[in-house]
PDB file of N, CA and C in Angstrom:
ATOM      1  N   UNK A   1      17.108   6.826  19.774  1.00  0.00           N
ATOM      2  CA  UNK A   1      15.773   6.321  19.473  1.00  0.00           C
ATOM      3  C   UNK A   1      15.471   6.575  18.001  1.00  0.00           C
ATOM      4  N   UNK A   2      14.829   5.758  17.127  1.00  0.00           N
ATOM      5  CA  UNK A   2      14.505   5.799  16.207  1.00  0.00           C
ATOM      6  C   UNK A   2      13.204   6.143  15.786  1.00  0.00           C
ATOM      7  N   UNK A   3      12.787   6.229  14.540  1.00  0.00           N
ATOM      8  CA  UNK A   3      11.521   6.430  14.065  1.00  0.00           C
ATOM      9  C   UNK A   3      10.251   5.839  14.403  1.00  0.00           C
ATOM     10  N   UNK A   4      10.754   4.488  14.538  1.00  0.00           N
ATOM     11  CA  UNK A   4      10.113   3.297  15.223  1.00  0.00           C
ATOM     12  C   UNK A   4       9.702   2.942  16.686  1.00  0.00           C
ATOM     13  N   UNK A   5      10.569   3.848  17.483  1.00  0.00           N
ATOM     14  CA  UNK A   5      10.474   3.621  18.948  1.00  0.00           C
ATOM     15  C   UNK A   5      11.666   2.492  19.223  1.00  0.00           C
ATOM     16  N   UNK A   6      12.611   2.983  20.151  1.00  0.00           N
ATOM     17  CA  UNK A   6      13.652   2.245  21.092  1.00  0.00           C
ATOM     18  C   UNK A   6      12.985   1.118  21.583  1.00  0.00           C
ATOM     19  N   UNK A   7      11.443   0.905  22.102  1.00  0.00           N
ATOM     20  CA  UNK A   7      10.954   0.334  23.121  1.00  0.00           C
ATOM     21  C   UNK A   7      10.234  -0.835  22.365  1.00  0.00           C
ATOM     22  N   UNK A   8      10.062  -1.161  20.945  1.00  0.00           N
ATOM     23  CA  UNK A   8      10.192  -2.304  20.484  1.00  0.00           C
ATOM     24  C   UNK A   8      10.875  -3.009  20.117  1.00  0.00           C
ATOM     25  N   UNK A   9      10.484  -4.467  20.172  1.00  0.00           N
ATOM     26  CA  UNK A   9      11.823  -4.880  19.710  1.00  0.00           C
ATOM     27  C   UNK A   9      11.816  -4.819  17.976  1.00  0.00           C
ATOM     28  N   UNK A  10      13.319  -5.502  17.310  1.00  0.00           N
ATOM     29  CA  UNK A  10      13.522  -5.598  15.760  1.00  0.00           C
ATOM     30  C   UNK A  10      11.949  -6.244  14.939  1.00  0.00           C
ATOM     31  N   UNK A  11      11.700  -7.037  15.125  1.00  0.00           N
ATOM     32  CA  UNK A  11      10.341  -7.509  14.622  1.00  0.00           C
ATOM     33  C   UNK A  11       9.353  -6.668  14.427  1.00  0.00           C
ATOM     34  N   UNK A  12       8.928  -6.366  15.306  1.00  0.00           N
ATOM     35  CA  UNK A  12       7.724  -5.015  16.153  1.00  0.00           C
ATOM     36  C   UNK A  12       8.208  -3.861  14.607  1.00  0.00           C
ATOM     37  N   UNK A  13       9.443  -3.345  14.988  1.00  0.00           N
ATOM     38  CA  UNK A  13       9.532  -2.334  14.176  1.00  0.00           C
ATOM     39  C   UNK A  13       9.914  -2.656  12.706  1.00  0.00           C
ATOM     40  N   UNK A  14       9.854  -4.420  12.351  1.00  0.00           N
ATOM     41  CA  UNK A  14       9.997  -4.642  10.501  1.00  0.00           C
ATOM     42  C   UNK A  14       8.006  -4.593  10.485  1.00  0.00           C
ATOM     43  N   UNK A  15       7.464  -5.246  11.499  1.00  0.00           N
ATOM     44  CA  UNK A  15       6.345  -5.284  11.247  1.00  0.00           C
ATOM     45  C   UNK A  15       5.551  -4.121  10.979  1.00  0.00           C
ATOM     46  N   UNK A  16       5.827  -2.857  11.693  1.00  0.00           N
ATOM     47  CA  UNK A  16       5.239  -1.486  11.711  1.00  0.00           C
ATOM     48  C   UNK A  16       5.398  -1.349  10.168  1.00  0.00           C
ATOM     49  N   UNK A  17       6.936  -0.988  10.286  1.00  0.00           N
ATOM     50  CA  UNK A  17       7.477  -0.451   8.748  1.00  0.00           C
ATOM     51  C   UNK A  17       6.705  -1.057   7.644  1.00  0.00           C
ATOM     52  N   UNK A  18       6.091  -2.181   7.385  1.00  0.00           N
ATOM     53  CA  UNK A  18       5.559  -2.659   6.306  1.00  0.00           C
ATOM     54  C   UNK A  18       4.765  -2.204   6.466  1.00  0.00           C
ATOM     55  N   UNK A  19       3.429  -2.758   7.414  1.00  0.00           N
ATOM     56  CA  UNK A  19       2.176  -2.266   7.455  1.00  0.00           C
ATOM     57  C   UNK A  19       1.585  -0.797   7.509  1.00  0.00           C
ATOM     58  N   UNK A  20       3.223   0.182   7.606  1.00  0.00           N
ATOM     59  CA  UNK A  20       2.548   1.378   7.162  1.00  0.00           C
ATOM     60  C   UNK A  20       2.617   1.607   5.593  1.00  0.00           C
ATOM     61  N   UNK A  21       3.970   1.318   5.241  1.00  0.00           N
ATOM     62  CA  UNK A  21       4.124   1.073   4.080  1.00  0.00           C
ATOM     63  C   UNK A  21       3.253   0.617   3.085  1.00  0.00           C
ATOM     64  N   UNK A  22       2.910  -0.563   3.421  1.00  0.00           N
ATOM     65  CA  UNK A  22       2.378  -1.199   1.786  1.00  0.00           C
ATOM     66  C   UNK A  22       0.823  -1.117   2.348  1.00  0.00           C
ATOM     67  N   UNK A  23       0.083  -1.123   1.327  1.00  0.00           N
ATOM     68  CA  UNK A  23      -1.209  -0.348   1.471  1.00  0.00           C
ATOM     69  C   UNK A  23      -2.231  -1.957   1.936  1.00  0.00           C
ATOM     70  N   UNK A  24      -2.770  -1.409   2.915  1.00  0.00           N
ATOM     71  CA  UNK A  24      -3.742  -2.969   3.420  1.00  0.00           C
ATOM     72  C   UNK A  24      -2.958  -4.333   3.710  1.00  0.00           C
ATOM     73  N   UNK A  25      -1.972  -4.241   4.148  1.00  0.00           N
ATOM     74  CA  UNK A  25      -1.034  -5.378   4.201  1.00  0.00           C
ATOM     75  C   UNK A  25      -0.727  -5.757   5.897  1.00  0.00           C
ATOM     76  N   UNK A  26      -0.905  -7.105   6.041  1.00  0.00           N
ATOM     77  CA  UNK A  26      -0.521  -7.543   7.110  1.00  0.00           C
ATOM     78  C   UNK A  26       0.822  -8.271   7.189  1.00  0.00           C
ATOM     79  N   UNK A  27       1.331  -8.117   7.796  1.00  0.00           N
ATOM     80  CA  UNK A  27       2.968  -8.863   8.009  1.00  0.00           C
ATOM     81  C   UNK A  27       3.365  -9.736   9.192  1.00  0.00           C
ATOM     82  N   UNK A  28       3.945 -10.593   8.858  1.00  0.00           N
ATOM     83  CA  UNK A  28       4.472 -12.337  10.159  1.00  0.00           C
ATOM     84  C   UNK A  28       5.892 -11.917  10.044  1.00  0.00           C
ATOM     85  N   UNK A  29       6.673 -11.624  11.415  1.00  0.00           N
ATOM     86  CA  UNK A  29       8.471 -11.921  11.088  1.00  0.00           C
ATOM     87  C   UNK A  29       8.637 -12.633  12.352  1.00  0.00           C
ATOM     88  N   UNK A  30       9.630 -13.326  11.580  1.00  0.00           N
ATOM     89  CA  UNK A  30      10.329 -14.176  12.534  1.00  0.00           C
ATOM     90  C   UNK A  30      11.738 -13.836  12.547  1.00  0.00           C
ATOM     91  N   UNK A  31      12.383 -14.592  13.379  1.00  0.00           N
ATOM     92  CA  UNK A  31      14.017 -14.698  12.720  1.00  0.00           C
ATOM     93  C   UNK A  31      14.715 -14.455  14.121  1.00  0.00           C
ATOM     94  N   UNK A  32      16.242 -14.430  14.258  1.00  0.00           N
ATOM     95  CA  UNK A  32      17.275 -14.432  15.033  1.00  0.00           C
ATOM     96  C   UNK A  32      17.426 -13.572  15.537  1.00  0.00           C
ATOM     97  N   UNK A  33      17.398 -12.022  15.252  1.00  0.00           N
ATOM     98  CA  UNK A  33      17.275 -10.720  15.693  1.00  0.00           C
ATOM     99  C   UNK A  33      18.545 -10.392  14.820  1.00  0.00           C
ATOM    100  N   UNK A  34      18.644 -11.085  13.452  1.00  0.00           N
ATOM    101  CA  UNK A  34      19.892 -10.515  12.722  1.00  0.00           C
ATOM    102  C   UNK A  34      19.325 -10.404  11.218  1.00  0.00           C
ATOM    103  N   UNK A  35      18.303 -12.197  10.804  1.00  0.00           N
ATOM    104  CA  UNK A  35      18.330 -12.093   9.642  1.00  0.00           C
ATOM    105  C   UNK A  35      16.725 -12.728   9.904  1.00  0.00           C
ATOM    106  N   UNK A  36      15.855 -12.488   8.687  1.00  0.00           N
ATOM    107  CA  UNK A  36      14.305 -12.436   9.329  1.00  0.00           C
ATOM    108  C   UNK A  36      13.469 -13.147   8.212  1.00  0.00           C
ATOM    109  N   UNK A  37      12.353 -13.930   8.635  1.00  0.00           N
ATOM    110  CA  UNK A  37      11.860 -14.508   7.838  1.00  0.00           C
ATOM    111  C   UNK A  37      10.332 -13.630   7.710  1.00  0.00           C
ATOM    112  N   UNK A  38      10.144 -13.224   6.721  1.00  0.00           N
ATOM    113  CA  UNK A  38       9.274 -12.426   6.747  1.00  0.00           C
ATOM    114  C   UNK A  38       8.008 -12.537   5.754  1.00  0.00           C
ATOM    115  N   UNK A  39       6.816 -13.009   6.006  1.00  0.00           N
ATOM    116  CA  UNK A  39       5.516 -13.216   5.015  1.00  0.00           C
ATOM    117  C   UNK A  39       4.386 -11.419   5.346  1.00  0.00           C
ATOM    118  N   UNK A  40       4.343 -11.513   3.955  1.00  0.00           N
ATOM    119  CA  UNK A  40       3.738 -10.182   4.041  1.00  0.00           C
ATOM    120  C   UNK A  40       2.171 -10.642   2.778  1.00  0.00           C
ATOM    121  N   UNK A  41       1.276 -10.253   3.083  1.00  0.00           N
ATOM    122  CA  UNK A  41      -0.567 -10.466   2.935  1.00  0.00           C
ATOM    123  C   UNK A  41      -0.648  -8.883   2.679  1.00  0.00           C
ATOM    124  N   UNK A  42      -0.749  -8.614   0.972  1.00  0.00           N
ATOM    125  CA  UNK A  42      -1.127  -7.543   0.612  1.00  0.00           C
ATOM    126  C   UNK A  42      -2.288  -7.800  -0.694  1.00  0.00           C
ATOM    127  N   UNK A  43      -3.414  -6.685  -0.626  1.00  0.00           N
ATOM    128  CA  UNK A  43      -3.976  -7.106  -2.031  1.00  0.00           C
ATOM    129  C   UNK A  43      -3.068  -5.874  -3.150  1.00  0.00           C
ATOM    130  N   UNK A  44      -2.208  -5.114  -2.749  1.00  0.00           N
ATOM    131  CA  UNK A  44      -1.144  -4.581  -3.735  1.00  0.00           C
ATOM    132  C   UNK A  44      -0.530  -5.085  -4.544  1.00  0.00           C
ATOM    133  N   UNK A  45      -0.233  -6.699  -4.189  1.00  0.00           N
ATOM    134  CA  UNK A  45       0.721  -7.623  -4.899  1.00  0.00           C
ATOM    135  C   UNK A  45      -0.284  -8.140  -6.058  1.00  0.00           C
ATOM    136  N   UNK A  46      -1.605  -7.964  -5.995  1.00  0.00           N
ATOM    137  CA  UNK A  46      -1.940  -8.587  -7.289  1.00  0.00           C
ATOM    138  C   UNK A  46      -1.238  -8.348  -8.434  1.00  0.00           C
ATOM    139  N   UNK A  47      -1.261  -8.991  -9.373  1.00  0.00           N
ATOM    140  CA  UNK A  47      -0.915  -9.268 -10.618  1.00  0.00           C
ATOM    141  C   UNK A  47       1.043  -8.667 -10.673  1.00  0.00           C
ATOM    142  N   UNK A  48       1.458  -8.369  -9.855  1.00  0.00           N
ATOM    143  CA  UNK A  48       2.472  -8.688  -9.879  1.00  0.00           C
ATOM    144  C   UNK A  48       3.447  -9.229  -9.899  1.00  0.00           C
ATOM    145  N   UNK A  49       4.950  -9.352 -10.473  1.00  0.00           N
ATOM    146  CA  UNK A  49       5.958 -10.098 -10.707  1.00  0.00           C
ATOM    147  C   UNK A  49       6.503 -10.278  -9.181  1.00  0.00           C
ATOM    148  N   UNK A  50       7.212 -11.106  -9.187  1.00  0.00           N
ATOM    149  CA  UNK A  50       7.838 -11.917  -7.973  1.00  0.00           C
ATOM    150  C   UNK A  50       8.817 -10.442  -7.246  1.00  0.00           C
ATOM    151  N   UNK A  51       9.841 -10.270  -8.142  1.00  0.00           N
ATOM    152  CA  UNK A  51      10.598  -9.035  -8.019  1.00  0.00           C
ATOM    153  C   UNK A  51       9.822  -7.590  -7.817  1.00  0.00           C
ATOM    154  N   UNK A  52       8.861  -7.104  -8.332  1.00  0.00           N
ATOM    155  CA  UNK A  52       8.242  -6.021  -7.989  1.00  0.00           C
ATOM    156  C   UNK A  52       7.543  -6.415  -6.430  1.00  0.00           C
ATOM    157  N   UNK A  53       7.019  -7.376  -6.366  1.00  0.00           N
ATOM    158  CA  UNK A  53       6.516  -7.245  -4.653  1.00  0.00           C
ATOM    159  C   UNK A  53       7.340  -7.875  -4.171  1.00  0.00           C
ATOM    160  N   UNK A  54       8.778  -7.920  -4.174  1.00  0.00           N
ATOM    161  CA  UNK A  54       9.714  -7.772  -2.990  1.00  0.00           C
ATOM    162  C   UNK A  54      10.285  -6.412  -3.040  1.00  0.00           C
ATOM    163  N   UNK A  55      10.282  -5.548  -4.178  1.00  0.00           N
ATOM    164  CA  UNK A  55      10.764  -4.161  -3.993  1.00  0.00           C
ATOM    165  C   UNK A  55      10.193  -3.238  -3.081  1.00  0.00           C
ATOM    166  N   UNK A  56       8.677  -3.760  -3.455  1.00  0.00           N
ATOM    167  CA  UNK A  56       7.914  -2.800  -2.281  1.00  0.00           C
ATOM    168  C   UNK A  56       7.957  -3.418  -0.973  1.00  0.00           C
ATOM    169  N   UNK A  57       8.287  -4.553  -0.398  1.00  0.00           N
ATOM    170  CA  UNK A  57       8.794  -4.498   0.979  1.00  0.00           C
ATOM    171  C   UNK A  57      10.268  -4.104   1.175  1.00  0.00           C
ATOM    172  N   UNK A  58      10.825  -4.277   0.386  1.00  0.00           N
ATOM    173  CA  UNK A  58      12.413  -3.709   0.884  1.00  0.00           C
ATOM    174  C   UNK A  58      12.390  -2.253   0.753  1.00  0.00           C
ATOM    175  N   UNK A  59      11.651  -1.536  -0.124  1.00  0.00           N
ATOM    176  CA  UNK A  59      11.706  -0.024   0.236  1.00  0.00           C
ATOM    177  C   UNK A  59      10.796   0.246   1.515  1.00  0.00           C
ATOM    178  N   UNK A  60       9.508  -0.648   1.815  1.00  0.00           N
ATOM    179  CA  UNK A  60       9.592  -0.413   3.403  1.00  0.00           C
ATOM    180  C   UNK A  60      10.416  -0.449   4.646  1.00  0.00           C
ATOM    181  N   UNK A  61      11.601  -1.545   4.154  1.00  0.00           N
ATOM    182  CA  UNK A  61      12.635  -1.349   5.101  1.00  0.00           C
ATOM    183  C   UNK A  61      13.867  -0.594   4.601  1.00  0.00           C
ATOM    184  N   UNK A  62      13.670   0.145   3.847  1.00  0.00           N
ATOM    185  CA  UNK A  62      14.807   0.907   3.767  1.00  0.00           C
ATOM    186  C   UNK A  62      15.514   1.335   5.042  1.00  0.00           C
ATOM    187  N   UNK A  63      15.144   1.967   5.846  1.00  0.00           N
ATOM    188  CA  UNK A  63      15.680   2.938   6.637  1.00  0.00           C
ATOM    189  C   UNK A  63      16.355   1.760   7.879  1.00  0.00           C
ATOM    190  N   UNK A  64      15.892   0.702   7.748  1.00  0.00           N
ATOM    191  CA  UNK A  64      15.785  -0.323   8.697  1.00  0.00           C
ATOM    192  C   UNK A  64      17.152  -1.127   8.529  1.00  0.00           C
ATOM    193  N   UNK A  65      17.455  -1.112   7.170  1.00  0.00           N
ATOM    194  CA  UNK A  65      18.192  -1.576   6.338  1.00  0.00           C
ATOM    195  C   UNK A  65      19.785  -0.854   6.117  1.00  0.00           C
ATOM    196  N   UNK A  66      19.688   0.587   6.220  1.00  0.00           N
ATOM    197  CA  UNK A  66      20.442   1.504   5.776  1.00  0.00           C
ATOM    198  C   UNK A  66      21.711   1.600   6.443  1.00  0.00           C
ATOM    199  N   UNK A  67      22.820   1.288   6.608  1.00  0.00           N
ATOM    200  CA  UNK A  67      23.945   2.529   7.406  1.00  0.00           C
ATOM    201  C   UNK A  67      24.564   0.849   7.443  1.00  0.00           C
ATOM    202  N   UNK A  68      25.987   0.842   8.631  1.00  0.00           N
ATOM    203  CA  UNK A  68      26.458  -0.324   8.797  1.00  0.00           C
ATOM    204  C   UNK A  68      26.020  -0.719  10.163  1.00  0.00           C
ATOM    205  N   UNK A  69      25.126   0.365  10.947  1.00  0.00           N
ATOM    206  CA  UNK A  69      24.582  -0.369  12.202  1.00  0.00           C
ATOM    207  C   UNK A  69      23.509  -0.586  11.844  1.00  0.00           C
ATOM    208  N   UNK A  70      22.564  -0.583  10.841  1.00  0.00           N
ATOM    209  CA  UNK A  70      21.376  -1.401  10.619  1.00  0.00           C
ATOM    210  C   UNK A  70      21.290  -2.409  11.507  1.00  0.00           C
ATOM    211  N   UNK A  71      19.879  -2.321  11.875  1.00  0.00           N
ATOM    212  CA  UNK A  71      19.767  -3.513  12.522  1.00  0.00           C
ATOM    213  C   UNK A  71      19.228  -4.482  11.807  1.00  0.00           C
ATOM    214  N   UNK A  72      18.919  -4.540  10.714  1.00  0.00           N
ATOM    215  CA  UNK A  72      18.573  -5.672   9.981  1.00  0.00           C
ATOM    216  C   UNK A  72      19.394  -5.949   8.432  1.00  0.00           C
ATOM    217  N   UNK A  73      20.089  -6.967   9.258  1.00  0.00           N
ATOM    218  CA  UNK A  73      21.319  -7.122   8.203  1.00  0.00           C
ATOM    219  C   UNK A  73      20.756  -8.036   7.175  1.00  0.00           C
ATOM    220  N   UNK A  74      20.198  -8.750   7.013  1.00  0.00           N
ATOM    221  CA  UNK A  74      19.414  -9.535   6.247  1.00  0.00           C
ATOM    222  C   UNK A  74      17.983 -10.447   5.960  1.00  0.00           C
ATOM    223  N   UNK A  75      17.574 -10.509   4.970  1.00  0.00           N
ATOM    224  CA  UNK A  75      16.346 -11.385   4.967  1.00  0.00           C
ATOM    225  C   UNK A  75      16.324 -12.695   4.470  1.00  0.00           C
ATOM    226  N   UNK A  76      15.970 -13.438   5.773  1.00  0.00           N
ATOM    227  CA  UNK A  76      16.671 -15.061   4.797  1.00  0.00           C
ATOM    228  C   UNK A  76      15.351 -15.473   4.096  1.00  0.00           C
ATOM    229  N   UNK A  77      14.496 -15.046   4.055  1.00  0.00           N
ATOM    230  CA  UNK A  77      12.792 -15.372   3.587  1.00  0.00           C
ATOM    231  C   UNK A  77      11.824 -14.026   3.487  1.00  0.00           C
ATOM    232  N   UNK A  78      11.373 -14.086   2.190  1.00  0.00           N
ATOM    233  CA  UNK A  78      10.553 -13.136   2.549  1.00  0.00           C
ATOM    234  C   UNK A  78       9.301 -13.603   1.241  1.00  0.00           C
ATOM    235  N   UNK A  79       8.291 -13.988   1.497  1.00  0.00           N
ATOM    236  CA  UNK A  79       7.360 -14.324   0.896  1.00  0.00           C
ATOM    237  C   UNK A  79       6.132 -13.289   1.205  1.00  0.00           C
ATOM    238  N   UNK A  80       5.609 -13.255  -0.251  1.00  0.00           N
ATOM    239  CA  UNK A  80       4.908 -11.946  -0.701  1.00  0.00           C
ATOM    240  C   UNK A  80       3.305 -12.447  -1.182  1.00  0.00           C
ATOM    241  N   UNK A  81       2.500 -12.438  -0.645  1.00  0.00           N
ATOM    242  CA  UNK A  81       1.088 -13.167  -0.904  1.00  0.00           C
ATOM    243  C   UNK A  81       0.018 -11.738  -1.063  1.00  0.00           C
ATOM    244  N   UNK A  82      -0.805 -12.391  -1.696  1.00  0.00           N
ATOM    245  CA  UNK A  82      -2.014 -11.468  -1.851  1.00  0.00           C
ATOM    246  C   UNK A  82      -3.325 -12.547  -1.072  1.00  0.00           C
ATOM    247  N   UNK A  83      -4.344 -11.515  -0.648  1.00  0.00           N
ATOM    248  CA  UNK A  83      -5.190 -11.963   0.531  1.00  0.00           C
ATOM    249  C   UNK A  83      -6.095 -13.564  -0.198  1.00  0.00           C
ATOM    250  N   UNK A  84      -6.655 -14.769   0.349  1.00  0.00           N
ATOM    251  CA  UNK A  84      -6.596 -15.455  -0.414  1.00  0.00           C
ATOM    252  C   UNK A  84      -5.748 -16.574  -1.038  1.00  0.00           C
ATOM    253  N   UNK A  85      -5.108 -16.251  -1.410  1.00  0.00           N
ATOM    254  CA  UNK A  85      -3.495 -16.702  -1.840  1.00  0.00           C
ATOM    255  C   UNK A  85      -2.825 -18.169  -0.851  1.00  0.00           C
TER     256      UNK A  85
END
Protein backbone atom coordinates (compact mmCIF):
# COMPACT_ATOMS: atom_id res chain seq x y z
CA UNK A 1 0.00 0.00 0.00
CA UNK A 2 1.12 3.28 -0.73
CA UNK A 3 0.96 6.80 0.49
CA UNK A 4 -2.05 7.27 -1.48
CA UNK A 5 -4.11 4.30 -0.46
CA UNK A 6 -4.16 0.74 -2.43
CA UNK A 7 -7.99 1.33 -2.60
CA UNK A 8 -7.90 4.05 -5.27
CA UNK A 9 -7.52 3.77 -8.38
CA UNK A 10 -4.22 5.53 -10.61
CA UNK A 11 -6.27 8.74 -11.34
CA UNK A 12 -7.79 9.16 -7.74
CA UNK A 13 -4.20 9.05 -6.51
CA UNK A 14 -2.53 11.63 -9.61
CA UNK A 15 -5.55 13.66 -8.58
CA UNK A 16 -4.86 13.67 -4.66
CA UNK A 17 -1.10 14.16 -5.30
CA UNK A 18 -1.66 17.47 -7.09
CA UNK A 19 -4.32 18.92 -5.16
CA UNK A 20 -2.29 18.47 -2.12
CA UNK A 21 0.56 19.65 -3.73
CA UNK A 22 -0.02 22.75 -5.61
CA UNK A 23 -1.65 25.33 -3.52
CA UNK A 24 -5.64 25.95 -4.42
CA UNK A 25 -5.54 23.80 -7.44
CA UNK A 26 -8.08 21.59 -8.89
CA UNK A 27 -7.10 18.70 -11.21
CA UNK A 28 -9.11 16.51 -14.39
CA UNK A 29 -7.06 13.06 -15.36
CA UNK A 30 -7.86 10.99 -17.76
CA UNK A 31 -5.94 8.39 -19.62
CA UNK A 32 -5.32 4.47 -20.11
CA UNK A 33 -4.12 3.58 -16.65
CA UNK A 34 -0.47 3.91 -18.18
CA UNK A 35 -0.12 7.37 -19.70
CA UNK A 36 -2.55 10.39 -18.51
CA UNK A 37 -3.99 13.37 -19.75
CA UNK A 38 -3.96 15.69 -17.14
CA UNK A 39 -5.49 19.60 -16.78
CA UNK A 40 -4.61 21.18 -13.61
CA UNK A 41 -6.67 24.96 -12.45
CA UNK A 42 -4.21 26.69 -10.17
CA UNK A 43 -4.05 30.50 -9.28
CA UNK A 44 -0.08 29.51 -8.54
CA UNK A 45 0.49 29.41 -12.24
CA UNK A 46 -0.02 33.06 -12.62
CA UNK A 47 2.49 34.83 -14.41
CA UNK A 48 4.35 31.92 -15.04
CA UNK A 49 6.42 30.28 -17.85
CA UNK A 50 4.99 27.23 -19.56
CA UNK A 51 7.99 25.05 -18.08
CA UNK A 52 7.85 26.31 -14.47
CA UNK A 53 4.07 25.22 -14.11
CA UNK A 54 4.72 21.89 -15.44
CA UNK A 55 7.61 21.50 -12.86
CA UNK A 56 5.34 22.07 -10.14
CA UNK A 57 3.00 19.30 -11.24
CA UNK A 58 5.64 16.81 -11.97
CA UNK A 59 7.26 17.35 -8.56
CA UNK A 60 3.71 16.56 -7.34
CA UNK A 61 4.07 13.35 -8.96
CA UNK A 62 7.27 12.58 -8.11
CA UNK A 63 6.83 9.69 -5.97
CA UNK A 64 4.11 8.49 -8.44
CA UNK A 65 6.58 8.68 -11.04
CA UNK A 66 9.70 7.21 -9.31
CA UNK A 67 11.24 3.52 -9.38
CA UNK A 68 10.62 1.12 -12.58
CA UNK A 69 7.23 -0.05 -11.09
CA UNK A 70 5.83 3.40 -11.13
CA UNK A 71 2.66 3.36 -11.94
CA UNK A 72 2.64 6.25 -13.99
CA UNK A 73 4.85 5.81 -16.77
CA UNK A 74 3.89 8.79 -18.63
CA UNK A 75 2.02 12.02 -19.38
CA UNK A 76 0.71 12.33 -22.82
CA UNK A 77 -1.03 15.89 -21.87
CA UNK A 78 -0.74 17.92 -19.25
CA UNK A 79 -2.16 21.43 -19.45
CA UNK A 80 -1.58 24.00 -16.75
CA UNK A 81 -4.34 26.89 -16.39
CA UNK A 82 -4.88 29.51 -13.89
CA UNK A 83 -8.61 30.02 -12.54
CA UNK A 84 -10.40 32.05 -15.32
CA UNK A 85 -8.11 31.09 -17.98
Amino acid sequence: MNEFGSHQTIEEQIKQAIETSVPDSTAEVGGDGRHFEIQVVSPVFEGKRTLEKQRIVYAALNDLMAGSNAPVHAIARLETLTPGS
